[in-house]
C-alpha atoms as a PDB file:
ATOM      1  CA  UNK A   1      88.473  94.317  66.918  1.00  0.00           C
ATOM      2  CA  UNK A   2      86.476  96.479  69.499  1.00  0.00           C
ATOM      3  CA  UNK A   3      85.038  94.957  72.955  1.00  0.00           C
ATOM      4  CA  UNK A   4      81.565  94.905  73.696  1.00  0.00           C
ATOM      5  CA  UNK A   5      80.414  95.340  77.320  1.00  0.00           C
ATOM      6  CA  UNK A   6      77.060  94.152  77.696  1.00  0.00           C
ATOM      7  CA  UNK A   7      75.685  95.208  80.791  1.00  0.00           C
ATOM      8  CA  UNK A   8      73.023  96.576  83.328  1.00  0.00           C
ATOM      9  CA  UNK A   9      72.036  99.547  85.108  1.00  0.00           C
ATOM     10  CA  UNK A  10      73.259  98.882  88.914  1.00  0.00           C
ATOM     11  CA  UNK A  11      75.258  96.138  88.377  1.00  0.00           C
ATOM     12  CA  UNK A  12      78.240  96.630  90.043  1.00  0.00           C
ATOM     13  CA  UNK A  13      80.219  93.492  88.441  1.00  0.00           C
ATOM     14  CA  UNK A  14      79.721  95.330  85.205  1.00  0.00           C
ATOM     15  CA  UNK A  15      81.220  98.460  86.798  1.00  0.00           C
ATOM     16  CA  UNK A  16      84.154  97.090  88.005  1.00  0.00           C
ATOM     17  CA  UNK A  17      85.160  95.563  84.459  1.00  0.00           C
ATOM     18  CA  UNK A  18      84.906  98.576  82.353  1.00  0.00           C
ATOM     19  CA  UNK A  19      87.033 100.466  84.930  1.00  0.00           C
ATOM     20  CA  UNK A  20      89.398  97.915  85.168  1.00  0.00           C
ATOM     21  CA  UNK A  21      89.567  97.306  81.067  1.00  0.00           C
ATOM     22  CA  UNK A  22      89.630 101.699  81.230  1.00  0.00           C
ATOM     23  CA  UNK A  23      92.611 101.676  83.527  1.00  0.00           C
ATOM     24  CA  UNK A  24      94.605  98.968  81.274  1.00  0.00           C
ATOM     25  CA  UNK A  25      93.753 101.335  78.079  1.00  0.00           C
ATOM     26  CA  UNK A  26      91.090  98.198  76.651  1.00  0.00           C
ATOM     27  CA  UNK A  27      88.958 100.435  73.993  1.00  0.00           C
ATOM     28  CA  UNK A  28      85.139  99.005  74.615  1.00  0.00           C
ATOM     29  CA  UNK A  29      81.964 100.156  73.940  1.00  0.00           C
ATOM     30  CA  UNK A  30      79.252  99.752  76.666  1.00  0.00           C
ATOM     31  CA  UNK A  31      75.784  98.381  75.593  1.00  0.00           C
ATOM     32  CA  UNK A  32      73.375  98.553  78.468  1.00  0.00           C
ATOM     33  CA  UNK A  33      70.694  95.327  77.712  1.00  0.00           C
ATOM     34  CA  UNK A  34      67.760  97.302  78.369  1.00  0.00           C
ATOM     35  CA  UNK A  35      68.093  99.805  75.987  1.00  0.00           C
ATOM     36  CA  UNK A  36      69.368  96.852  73.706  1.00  0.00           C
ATOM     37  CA  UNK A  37      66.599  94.420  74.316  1.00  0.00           C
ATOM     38  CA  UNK A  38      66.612  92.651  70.609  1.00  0.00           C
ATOM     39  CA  UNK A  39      70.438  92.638  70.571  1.00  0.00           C
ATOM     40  CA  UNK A  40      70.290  91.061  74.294  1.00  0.00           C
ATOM     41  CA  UNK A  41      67.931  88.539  73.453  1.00  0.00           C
ATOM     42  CA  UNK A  42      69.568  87.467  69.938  1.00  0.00           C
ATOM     43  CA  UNK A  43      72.702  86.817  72.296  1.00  0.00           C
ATOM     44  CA  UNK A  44      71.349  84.995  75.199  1.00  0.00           C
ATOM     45  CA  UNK A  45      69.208  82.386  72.771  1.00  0.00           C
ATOM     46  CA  UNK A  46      72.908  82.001  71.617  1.00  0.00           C
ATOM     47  CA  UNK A  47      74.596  81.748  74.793  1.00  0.00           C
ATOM     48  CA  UNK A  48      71.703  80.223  76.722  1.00  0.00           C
ATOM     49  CA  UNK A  49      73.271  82.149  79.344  1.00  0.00           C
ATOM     50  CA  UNK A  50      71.738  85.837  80.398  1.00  0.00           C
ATOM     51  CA  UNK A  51      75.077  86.703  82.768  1.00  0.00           C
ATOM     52  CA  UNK A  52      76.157  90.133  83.089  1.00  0.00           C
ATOM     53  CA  UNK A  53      78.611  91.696  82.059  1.00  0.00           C
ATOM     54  CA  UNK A  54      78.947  89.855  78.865  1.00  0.00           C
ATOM     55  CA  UNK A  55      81.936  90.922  76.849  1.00  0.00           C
ATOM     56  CA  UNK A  56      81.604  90.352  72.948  1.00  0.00           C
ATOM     57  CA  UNK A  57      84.213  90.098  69.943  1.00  0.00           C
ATOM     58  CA  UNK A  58      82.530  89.697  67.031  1.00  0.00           C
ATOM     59  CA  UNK A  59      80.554  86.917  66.791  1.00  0.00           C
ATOM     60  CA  UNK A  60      82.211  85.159  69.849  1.00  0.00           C
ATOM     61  CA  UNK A  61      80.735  86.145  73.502  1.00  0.00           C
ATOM     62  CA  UNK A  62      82.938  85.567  77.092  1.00  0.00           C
ATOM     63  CA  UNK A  63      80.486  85.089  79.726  1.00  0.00           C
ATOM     64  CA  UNK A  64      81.841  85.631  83.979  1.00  0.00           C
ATOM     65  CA  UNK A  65      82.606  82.666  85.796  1.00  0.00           C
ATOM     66  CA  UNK A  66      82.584  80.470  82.266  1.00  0.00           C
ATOM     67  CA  UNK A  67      85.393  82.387  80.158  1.00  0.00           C
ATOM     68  CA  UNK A  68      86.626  84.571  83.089  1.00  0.00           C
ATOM     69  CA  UNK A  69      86.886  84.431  86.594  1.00  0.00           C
ATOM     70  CA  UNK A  70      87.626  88.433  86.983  1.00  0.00           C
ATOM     71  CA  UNK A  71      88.847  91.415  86.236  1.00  0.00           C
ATOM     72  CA  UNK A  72      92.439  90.556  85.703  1.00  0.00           C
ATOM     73  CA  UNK A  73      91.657  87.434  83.487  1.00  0.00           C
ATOM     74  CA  UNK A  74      89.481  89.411  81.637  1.00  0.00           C
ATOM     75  CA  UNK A  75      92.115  92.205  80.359  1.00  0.00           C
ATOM     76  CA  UNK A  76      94.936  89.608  79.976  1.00  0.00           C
ATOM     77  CA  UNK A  77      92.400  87.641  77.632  1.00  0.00           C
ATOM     78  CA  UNK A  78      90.926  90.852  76.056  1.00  0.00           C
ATOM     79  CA  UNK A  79      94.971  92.486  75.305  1.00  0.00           C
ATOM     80  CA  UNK A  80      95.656  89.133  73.831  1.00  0.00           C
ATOM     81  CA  UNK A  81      92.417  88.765  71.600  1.00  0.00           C
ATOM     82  CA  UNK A  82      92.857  92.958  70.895  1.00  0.00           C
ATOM     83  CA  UNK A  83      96.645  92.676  70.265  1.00  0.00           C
ATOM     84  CA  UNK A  84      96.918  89.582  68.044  1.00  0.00           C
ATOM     85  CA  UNK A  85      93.440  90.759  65.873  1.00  0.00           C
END
């Protein structure tokens, strides 16, 4: 199953992430919110959250400082998801 990045222009959070899920070889595809608005919106009345970068599998969302506390939680929880789907 592919990763979603959901993220914004400037945000240099979201940055870090998809370099560090590059470097570890995580295939993703980066949605930037505000050329995604409807998409965006549809998740955060989900989520009730609005955090970037939000990283998506599916139907199931992972939200910073809720699901992971960084970079290096993130890929170990992103090979496992990626690896065992």
């Amino acid at each position: 199953m592919k990763v979603k990045v959901y993220s914004q222009k400037n945000c240099k959070y979201c940055d870090n992430i998809k370099e560090s899920l590059k470097e570890n070889k995580v295939e993703f595809e980066s949605i930037e919110i505000d050329d995604h608005r409807d998409e965006w919106n549809r998740i955060t009345r989900i989520l009730g959250l609005g955090m970037t970068p939000t990283i998506g599998f599916g139907d199931e969302f992972w939200v910073p400082g809720r699901d992971f506390r960084g970079p290096d939680e993130l890929i170990n929880s992103t090979t496992c998801r990626t690896t065992n789907n």
